[in-house]
Structures are given as C-alpha cells and as structure tokens.
PDB file of N, CA and C in Angstrom:
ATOM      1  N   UNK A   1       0.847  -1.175   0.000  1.00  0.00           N
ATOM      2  CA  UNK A   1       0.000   0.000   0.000  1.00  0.00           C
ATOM      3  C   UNK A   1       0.891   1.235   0.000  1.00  0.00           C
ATOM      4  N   UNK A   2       0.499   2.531  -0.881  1.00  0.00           N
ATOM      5  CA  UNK A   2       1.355   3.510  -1.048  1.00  0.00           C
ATOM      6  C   UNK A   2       0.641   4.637   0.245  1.00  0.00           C
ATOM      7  N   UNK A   3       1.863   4.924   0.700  1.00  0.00           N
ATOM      8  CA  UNK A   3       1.112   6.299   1.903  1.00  0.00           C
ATOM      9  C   UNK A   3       1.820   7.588   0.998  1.00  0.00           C
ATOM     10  N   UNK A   4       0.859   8.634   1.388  1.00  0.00           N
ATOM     11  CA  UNK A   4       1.244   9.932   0.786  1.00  0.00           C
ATOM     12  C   UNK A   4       1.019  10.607   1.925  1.00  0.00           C
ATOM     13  N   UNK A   5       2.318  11.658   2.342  1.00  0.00           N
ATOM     14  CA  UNK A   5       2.098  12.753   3.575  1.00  0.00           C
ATOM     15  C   UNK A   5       2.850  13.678   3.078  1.00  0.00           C
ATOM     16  N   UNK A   6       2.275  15.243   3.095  1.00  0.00           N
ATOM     17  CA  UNK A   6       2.570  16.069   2.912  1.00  0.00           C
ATOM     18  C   UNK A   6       2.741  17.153   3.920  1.00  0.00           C
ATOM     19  N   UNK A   7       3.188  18.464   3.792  1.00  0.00           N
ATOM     20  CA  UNK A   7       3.373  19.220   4.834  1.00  0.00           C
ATOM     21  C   UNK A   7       1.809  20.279   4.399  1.00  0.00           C
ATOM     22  N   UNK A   8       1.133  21.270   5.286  1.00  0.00           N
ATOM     23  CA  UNK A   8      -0.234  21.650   5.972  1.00  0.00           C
ATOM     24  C   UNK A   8       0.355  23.012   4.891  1.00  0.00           C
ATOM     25  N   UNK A   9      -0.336  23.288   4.213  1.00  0.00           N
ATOM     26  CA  UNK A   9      -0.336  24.837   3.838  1.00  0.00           C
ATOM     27  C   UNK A   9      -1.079  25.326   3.322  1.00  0.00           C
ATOM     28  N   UNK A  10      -1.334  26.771   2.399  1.00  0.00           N
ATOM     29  CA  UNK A  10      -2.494  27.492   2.309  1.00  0.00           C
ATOM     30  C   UNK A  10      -3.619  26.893   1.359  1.00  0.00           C
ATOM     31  N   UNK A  11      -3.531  25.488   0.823  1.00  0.00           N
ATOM     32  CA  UNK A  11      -4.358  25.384  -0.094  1.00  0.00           C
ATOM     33  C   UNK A  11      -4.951  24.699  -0.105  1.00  0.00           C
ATOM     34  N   UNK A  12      -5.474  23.808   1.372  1.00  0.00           N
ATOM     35  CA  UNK A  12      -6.554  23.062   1.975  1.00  0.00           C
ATOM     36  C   UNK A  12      -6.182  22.153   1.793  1.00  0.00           C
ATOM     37  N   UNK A  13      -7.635  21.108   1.988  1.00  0.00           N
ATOM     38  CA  UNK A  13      -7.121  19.974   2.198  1.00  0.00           C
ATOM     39  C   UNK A  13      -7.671  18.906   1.120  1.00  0.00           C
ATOM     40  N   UNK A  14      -7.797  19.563  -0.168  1.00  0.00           N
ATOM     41  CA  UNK A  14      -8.194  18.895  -1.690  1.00  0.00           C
ATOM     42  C   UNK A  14      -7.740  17.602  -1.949  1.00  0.00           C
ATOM     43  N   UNK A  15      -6.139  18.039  -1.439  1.00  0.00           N
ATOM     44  CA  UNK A  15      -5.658  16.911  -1.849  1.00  0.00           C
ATOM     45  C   UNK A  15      -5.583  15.854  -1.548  1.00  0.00           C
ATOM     46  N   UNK A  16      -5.518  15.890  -0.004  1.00  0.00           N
ATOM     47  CA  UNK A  16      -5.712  14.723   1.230  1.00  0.00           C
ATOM     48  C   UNK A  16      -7.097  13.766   0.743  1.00  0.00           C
ATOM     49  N   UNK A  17      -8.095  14.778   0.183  1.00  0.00           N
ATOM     50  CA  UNK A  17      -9.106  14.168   0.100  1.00  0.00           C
ATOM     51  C   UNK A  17      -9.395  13.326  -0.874  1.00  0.00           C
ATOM     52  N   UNK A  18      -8.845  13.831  -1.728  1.00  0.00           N
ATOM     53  CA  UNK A  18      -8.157  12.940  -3.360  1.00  0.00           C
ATOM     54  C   UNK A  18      -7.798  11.861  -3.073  1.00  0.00           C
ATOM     55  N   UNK A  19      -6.460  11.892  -2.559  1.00  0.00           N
ATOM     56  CA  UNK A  19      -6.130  10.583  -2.010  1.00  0.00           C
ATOM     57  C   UNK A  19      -6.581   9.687  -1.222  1.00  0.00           C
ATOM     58  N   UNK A  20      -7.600  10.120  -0.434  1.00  0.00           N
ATOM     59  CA  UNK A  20      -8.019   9.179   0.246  1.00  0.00           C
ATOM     60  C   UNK A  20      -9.025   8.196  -0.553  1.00  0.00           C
ATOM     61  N   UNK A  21      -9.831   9.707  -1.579  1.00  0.00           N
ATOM     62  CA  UNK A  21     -11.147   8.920  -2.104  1.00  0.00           C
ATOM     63  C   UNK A  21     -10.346   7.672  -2.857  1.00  0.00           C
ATOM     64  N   UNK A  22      -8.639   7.690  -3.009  1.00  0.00           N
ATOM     65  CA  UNK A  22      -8.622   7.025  -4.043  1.00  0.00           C
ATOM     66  C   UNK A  22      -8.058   5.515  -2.962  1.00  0.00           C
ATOM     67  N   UNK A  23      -8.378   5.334  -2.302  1.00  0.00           N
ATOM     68  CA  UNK A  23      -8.154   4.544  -1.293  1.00  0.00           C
ATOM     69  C   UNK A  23      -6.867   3.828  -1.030  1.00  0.00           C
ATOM     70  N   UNK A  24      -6.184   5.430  -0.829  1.00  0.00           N
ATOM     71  CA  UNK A  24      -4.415   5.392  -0.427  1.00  0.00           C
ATOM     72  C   UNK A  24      -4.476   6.226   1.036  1.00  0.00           C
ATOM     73  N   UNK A  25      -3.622   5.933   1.851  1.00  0.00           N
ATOM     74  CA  UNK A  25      -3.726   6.278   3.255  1.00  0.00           C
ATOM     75  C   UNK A  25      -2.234   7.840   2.760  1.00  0.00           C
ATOM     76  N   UNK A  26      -2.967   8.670   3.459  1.00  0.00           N
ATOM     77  CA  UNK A  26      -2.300  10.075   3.273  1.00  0.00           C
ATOM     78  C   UNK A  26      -2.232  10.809   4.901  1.00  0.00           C
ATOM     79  N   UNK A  27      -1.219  11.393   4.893  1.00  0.00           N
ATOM     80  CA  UNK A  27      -1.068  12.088   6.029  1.00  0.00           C
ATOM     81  C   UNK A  27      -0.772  13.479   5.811  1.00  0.00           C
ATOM     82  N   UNK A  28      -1.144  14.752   6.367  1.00  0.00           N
ATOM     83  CA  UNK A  28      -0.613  16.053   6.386  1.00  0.00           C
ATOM     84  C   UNK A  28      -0.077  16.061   7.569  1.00  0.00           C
ATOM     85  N   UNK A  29       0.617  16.629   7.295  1.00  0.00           N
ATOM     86  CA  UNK A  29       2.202  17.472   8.804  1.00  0.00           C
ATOM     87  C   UNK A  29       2.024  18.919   8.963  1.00  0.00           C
ATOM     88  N   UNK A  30       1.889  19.469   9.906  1.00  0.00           N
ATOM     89  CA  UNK A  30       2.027  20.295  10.118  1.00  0.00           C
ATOM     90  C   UNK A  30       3.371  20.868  10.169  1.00  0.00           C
ATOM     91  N   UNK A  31       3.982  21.926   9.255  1.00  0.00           N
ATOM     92  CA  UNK A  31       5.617  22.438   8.960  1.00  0.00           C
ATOM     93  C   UNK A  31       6.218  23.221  10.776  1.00  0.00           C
ATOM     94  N   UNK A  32       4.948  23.381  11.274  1.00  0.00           N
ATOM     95  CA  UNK A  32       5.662  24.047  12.945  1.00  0.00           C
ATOM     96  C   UNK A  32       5.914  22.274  13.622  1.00  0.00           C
ATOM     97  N   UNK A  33       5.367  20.980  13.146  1.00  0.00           N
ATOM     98  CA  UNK A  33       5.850  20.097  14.125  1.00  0.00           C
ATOM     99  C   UNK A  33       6.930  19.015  13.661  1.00  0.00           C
ATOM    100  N   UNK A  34       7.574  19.409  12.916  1.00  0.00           N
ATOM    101  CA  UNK A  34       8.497  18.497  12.090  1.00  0.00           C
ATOM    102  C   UNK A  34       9.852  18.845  12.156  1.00  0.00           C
ATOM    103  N   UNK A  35      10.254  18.089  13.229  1.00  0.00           N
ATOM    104  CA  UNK A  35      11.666  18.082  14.137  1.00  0.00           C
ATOM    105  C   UNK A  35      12.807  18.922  13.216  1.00  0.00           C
ATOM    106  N   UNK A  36      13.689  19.419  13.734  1.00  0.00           N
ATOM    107  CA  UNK A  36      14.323  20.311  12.692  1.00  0.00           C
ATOM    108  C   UNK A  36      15.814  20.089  13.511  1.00  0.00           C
ATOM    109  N   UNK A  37      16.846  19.772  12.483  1.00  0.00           N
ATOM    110  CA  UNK A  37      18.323  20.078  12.960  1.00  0.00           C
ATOM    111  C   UNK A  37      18.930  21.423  13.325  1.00  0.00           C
ATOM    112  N   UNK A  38      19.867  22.001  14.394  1.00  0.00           N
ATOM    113  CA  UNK A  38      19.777  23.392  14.482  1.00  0.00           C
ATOM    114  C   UNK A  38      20.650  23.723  13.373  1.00  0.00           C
ATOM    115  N   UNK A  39      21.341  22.796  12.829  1.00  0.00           N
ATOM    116  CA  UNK A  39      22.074  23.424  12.030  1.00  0.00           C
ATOM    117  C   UNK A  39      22.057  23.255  10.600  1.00  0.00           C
ATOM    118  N   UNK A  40      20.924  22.980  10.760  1.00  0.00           N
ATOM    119  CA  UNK A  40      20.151  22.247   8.620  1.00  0.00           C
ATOM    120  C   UNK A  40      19.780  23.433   8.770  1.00  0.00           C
ATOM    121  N   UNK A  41      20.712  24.451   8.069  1.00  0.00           N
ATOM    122  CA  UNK A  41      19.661  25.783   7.649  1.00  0.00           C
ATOM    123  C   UNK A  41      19.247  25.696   5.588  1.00  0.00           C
ATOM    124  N   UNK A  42      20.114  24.887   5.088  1.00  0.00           N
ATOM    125  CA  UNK A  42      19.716  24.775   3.723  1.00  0.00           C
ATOM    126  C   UNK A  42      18.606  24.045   3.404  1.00  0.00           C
ATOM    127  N   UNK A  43      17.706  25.024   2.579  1.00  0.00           N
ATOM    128  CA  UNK A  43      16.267  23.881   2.225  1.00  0.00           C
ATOM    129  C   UNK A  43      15.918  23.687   1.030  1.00  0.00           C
ATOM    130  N   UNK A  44      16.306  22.504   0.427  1.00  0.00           N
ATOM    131  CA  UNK A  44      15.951  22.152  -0.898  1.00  0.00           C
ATOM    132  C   UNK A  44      14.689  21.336  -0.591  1.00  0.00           C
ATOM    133  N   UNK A  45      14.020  21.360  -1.735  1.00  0.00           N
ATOM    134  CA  UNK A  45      12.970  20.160  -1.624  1.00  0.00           C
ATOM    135  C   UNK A  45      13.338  18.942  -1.742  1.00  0.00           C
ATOM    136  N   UNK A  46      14.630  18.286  -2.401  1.00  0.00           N
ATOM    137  CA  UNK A  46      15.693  16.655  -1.943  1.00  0.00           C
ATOM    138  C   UNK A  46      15.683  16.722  -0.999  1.00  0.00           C
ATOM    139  N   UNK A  47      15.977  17.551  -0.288  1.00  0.00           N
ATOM    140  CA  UNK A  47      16.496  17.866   1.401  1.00  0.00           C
ATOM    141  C   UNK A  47      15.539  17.354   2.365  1.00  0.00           C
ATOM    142  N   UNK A  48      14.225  17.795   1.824  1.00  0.00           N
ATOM    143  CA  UNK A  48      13.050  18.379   2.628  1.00  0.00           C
ATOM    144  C   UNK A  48      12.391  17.068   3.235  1.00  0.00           C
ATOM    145  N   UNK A  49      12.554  16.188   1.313  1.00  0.00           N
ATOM    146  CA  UNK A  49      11.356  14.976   0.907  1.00  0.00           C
ATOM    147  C   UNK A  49      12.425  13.716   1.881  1.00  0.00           C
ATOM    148  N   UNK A  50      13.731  13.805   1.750  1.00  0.00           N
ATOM    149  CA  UNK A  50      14.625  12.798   2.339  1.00  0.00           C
ATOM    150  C   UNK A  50      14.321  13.056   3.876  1.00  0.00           C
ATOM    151  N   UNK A  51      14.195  13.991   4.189  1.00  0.00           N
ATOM    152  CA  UNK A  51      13.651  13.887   5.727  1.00  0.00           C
ATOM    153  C   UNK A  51      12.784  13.999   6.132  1.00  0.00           C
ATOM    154  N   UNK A  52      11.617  14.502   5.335  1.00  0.00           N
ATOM    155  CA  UNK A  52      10.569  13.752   5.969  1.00  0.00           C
ATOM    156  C   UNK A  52      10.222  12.227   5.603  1.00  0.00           C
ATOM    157  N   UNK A  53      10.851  11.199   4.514  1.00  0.00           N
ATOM    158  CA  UNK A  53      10.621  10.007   4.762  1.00  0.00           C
ATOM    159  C   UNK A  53      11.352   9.422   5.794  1.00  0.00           C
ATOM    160  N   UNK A  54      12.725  10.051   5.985  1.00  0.00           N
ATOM    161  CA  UNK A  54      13.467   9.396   7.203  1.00  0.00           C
ATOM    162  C   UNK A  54      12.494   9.770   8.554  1.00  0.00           C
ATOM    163  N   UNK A  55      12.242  11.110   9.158  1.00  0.00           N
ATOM    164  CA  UNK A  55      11.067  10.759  10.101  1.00  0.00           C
ATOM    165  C   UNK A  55       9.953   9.774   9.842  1.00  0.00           C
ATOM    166  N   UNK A  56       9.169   9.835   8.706  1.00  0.00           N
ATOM    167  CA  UNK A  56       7.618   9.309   8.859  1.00  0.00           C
ATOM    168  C   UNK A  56       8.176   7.897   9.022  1.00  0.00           C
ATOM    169  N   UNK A  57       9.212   7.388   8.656  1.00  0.00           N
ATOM    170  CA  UNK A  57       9.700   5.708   9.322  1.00  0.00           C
ATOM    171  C   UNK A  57      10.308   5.807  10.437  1.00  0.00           C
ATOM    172  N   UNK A  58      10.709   6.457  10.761  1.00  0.00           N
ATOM    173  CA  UNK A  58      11.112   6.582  12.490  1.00  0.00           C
ATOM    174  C   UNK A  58       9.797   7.181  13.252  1.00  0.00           C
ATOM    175  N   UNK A  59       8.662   6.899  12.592  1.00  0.00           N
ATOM    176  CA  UNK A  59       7.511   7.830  13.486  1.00  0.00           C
ATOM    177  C   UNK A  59       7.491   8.911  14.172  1.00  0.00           C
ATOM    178  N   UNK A  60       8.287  10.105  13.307  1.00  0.00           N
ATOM    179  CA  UNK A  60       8.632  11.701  14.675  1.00  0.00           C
ATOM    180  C   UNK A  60       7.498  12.180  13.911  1.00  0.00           C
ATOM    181  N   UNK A  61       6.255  12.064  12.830  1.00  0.00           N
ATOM    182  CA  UNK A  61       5.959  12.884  12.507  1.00  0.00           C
ATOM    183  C   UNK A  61       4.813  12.972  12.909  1.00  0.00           C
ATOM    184  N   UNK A  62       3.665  14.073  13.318  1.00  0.00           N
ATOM    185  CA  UNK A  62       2.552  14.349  13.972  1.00  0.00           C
ATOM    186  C   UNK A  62       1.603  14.801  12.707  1.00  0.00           C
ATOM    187  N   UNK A  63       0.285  14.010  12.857  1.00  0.00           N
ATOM    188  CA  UNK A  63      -0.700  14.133  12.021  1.00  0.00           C
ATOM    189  C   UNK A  63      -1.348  15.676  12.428  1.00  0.00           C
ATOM    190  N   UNK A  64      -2.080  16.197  11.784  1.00  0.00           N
ATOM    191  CA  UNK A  64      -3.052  17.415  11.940  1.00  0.00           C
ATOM    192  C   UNK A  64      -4.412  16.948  11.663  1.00  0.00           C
ATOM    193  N   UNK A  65      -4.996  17.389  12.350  1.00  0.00           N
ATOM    194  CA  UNK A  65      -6.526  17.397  12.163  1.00  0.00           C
ATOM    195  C   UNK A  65      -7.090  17.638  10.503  1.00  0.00           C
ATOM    196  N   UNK A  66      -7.438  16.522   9.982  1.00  0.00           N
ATOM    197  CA  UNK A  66      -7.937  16.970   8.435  1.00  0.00           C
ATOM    198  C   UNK A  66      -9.373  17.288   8.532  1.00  0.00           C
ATOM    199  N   UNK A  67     -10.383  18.691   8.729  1.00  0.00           N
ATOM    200  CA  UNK A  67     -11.707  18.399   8.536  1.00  0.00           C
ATOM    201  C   UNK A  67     -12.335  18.324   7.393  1.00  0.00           C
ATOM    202  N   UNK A  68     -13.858  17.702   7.350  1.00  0.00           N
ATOM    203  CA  UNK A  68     -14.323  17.568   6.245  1.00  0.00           C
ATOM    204  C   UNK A  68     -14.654  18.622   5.242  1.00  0.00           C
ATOM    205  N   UNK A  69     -15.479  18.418   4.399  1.00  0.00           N
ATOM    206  CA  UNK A  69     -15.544  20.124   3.709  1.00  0.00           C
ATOM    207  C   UNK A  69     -16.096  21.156   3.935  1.00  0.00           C
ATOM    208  N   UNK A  70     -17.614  20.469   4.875  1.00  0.00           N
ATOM    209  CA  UNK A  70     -18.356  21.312   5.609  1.00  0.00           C
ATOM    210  C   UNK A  70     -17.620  22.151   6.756  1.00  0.00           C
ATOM    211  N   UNK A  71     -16.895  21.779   7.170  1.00  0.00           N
ATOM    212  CA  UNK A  71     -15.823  22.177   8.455  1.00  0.00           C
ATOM    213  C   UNK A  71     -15.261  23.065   7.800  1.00  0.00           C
ATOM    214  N   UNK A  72     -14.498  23.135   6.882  1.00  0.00           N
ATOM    215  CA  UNK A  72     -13.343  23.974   5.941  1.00  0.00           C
ATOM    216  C   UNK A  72     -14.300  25.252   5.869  1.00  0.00           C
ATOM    217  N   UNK A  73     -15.498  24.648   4.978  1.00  0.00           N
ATOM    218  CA  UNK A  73     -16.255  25.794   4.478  1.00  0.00           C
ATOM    219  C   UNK A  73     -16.483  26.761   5.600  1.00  0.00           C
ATOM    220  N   UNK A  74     -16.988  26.122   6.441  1.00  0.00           N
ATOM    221  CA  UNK A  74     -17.694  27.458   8.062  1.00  0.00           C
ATOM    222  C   UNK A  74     -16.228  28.121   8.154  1.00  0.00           C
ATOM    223  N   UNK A  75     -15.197  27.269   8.423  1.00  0.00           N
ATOM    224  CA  UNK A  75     -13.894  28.031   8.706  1.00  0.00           C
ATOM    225  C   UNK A  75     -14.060  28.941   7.817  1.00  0.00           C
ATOM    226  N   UNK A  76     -13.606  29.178   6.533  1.00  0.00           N
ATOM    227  CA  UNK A  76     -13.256  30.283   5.594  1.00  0.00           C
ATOM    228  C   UNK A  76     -14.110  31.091   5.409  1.00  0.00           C
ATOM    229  N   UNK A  77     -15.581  30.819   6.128  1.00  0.00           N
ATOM    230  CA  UNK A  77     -16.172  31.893   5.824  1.00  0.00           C
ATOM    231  C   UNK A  77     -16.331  32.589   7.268  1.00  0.00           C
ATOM    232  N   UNK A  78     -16.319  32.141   8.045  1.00  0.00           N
ATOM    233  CA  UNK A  78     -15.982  32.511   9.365  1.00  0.00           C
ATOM    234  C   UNK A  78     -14.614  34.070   9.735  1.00  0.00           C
ATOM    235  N   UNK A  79     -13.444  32.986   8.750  1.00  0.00           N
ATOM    236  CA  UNK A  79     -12.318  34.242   8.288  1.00  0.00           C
ATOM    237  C   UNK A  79     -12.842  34.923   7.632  1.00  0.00           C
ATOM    238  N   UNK A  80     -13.544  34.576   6.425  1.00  0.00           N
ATOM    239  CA  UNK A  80     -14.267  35.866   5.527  1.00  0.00           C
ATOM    240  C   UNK A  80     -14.766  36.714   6.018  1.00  0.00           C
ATOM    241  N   UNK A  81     -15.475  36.306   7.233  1.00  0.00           N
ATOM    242  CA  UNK A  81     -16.653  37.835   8.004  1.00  0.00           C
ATOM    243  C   UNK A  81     -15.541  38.236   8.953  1.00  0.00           C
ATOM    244  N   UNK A  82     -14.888  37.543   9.490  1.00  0.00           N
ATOM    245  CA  UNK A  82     -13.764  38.843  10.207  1.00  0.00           C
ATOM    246  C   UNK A  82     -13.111  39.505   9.387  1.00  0.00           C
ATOM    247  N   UNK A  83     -12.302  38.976   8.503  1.00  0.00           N
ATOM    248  CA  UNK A  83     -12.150  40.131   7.188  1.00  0.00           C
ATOM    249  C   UNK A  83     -12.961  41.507   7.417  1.00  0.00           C
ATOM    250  N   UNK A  84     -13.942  41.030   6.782  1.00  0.00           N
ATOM    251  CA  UNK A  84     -14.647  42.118   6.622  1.00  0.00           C
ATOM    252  C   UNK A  84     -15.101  42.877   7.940  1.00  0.00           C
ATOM    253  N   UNK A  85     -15.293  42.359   9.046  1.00  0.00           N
ATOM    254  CA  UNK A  85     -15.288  43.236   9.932  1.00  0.00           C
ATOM    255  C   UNK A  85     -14.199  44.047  10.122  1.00  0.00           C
ATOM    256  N   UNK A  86     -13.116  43.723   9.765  1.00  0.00           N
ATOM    257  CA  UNK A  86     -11.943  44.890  10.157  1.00  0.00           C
ATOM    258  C   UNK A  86     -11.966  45.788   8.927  1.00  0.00           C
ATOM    259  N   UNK A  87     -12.464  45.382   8.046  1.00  0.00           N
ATOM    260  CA  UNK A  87     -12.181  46.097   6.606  1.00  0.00           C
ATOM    261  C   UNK A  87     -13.669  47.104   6.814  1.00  0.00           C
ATOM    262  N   UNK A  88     -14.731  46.757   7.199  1.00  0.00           N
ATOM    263  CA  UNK A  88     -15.361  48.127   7.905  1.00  0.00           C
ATOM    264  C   UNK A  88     -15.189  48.887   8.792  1.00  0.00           C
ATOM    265  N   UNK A  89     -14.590  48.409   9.801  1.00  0.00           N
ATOM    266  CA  UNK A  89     -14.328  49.032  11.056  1.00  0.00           C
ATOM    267  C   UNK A  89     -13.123  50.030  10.519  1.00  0.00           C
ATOM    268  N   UNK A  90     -12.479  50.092   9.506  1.00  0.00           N
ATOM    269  CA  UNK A  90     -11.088  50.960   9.120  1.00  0.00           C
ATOM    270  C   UNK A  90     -12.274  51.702   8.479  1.00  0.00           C
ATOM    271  N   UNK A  91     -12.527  51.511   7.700  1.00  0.00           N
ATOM    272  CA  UNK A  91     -13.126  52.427   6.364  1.00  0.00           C
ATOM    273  C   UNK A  91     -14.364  53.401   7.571  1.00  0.00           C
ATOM    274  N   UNK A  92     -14.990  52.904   8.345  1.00  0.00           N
ATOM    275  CA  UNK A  92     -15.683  53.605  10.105  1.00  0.00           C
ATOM    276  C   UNK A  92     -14.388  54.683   9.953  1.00  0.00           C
ATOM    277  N   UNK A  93     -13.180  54.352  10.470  1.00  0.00           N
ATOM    278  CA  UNK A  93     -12.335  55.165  11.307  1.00  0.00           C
ATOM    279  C   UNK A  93     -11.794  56.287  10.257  1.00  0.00           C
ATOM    280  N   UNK A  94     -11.483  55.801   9.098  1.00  0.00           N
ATOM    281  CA  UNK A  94     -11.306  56.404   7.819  1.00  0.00           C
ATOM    282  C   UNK A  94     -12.568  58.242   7.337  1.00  0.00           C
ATOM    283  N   UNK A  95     -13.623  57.364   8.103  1.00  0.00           N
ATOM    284  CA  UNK A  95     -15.144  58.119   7.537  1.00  0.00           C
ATOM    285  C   UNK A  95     -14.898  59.291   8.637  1.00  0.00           C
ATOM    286  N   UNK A  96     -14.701  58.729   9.922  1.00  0.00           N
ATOM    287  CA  UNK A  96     -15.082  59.917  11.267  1.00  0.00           C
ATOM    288  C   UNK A  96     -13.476  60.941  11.185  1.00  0.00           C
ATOM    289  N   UNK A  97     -12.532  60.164  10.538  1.00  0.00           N
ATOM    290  CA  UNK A  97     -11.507  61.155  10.393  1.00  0.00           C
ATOM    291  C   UNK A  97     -11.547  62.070   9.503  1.00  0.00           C
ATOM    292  N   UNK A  98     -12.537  62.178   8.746  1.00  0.00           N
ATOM    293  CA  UNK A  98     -12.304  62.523   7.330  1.00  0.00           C
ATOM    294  C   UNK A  98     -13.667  63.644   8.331  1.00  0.00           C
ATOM    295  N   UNK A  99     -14.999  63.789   8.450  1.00  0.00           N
ATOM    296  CA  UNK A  99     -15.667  63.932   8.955  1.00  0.00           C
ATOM    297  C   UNK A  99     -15.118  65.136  10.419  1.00  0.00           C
ATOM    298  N   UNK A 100     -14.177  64.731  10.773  1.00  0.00           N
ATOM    299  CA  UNK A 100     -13.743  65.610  11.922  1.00  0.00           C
ATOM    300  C   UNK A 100     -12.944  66.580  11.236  1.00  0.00           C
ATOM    301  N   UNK A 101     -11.911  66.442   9.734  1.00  0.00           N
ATOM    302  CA  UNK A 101     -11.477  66.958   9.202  1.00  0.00           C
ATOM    303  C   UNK A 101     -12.520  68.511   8.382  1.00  0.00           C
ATOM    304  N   UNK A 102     -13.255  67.781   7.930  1.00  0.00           N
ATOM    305  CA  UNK A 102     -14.125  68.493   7.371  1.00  0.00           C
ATOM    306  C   UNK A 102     -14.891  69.970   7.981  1.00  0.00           C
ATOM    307  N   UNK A 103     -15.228  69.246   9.581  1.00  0.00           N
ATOM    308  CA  UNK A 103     -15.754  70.272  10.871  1.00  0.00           C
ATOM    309  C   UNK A 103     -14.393  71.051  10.774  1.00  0.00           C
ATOM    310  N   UNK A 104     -13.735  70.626  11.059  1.00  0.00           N
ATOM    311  CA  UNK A 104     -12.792  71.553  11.229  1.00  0.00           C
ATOM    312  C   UNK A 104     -12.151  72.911  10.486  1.00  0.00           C
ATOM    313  N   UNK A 105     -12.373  72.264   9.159  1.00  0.00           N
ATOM    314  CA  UNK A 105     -11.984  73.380   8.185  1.00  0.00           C
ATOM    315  C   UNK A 105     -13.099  74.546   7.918  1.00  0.00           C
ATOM    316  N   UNK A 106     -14.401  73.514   8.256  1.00  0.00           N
ATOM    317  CA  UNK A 106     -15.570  74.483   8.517  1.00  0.00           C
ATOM    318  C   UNK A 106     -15.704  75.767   9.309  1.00  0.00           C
ATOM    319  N   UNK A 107     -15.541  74.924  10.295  1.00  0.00           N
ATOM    320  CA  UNK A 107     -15.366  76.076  11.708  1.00  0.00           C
ATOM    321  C   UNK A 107     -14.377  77.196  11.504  1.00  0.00           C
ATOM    322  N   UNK A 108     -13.638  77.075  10.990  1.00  0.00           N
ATOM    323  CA  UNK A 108     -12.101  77.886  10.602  1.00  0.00           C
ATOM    324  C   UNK A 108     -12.809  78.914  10.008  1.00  0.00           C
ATOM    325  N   UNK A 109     -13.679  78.367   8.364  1.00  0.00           N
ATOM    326  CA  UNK A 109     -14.248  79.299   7.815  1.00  0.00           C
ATOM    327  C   UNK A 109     -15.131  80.203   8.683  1.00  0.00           C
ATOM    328  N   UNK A 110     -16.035  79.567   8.894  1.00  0.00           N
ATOM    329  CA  UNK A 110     -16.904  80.394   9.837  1.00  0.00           C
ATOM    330  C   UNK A 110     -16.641  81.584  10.815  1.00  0.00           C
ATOM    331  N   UNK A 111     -15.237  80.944  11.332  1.00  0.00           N
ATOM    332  CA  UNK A 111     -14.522  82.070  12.139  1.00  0.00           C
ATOM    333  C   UNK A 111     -13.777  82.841  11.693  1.00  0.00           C
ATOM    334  N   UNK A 112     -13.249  82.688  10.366  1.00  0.00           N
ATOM    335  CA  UNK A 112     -12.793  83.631   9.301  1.00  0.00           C
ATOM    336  C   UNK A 112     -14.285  84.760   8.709  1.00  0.00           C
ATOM    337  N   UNK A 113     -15.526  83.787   8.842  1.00  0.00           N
ATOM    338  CA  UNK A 113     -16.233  84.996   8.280  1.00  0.00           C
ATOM    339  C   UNK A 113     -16.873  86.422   9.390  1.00  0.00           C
ATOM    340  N   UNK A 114     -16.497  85.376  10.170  1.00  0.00           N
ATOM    341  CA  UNK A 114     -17.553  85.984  11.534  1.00  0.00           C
ATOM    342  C   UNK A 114     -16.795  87.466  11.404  1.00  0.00           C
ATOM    343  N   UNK A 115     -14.650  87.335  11.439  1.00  0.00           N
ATOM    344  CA  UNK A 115     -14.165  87.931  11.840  1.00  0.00           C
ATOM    345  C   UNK A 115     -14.355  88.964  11.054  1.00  0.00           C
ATOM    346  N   UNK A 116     -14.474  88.536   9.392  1.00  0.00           N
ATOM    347  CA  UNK A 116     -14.639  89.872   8.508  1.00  0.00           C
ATOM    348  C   UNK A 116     -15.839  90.656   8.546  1.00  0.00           C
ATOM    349  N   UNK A 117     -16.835  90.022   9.209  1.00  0.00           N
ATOM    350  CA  UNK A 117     -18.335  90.728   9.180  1.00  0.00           C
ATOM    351  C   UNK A 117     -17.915  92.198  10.163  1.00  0.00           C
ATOM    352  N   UNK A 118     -17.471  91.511  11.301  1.00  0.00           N
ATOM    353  CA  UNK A 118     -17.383  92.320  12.832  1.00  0.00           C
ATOM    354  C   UNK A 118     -16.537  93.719  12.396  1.00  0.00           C
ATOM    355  N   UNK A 119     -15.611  93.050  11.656  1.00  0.00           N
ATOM    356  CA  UNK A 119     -13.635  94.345  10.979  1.00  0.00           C
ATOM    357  C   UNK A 119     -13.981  94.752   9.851  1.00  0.00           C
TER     358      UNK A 119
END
C-alpha cells in the first residue's frame, strides 16, 4: 500500500481528500511540528522529501486534524466575516476622520467669516 504525507499549507485539504477517495492512506504534517536540525539551515525540496521520509519511518511525525468540507467551508467563511469586519471598522475610522477633518476646516471658515463681518 502507497502512503502519501505532505506538509499543511495554504491550499486546503483537496488533496488529502483525493487521495483518500482514491483509497491510499495520506497524512498532512504540520511544517511548525516536524523536528528540525539546528544546524540544517539549507532547504531544498531533496532535502526536505529525504527527511521527511526518514522521520515518517522513524515515526517523529505528527498528524493534523484533516476536517471535512463542511468544516473547511464554516472556517473560511468565518475568516471571511472577520475580514470584513476589520475592513469596515477601518473604512468607520477612515469616515469619522475625514468627517472631523471636514468640521474643522468648517469652523475655521466660519470664524474667518464671523471675523470679517465684525472688521
């Protein structure tokens, strides 16, 4: 039987799921739990793939939680509405600055006209 394990990154978990439907046992790693030499600072992908098969046969490597799609989906849209809550809440802070700016230059006038009415 062929195992496929990969390392966890931004582009879900499509692939895991691929493989599984295709009824091959797959693992994702998370890249923060995958033991590291202090002094392997060079990273090739030879480098990368040779050690993570040398862990996943010495068993150092830690599975991650794969959820299903329904799970994924609430997640990203979950991030989606905080998104957007900060992306209103600026464009809010953006509006009342702009808004206080505005009073201000107002008032200026006003007290520029007041002064020429009076002189």
């Amino acid at each position: 039987m062929i195992c496929f394990f990969y390392e966890a990154g931004p582009c879900g978990y499509e692939l895991y799921r691929f493989i599984v439907s295709q009824s091959h046992q797959c693992i994702v790693v998370a890249p923060s739990l995958i033991p590291k030499n202090p002094g392997d600072k060079v990273k090739t992908d030879k480098r990368d793939a040779d050690q993570l098969v040398h862990l996943l046969r010495a068993g150092e490597l830690t599975s991650v939680y794969v959820p299903n799609a329904e799970d994924e989906a609430i997640r990203d849209l979950s991030r989606a509405r905080k998104d957007a809550v900060l992306v209103m809440k600026s464009a809010r802070q953006r509006l009342k600055s702009f808004y206080f700016d505005i009073t201000i230059v107002l008032m200026a006038q006003l007290i520029g006209l007041k002064n020429t009415c009076v002189g």
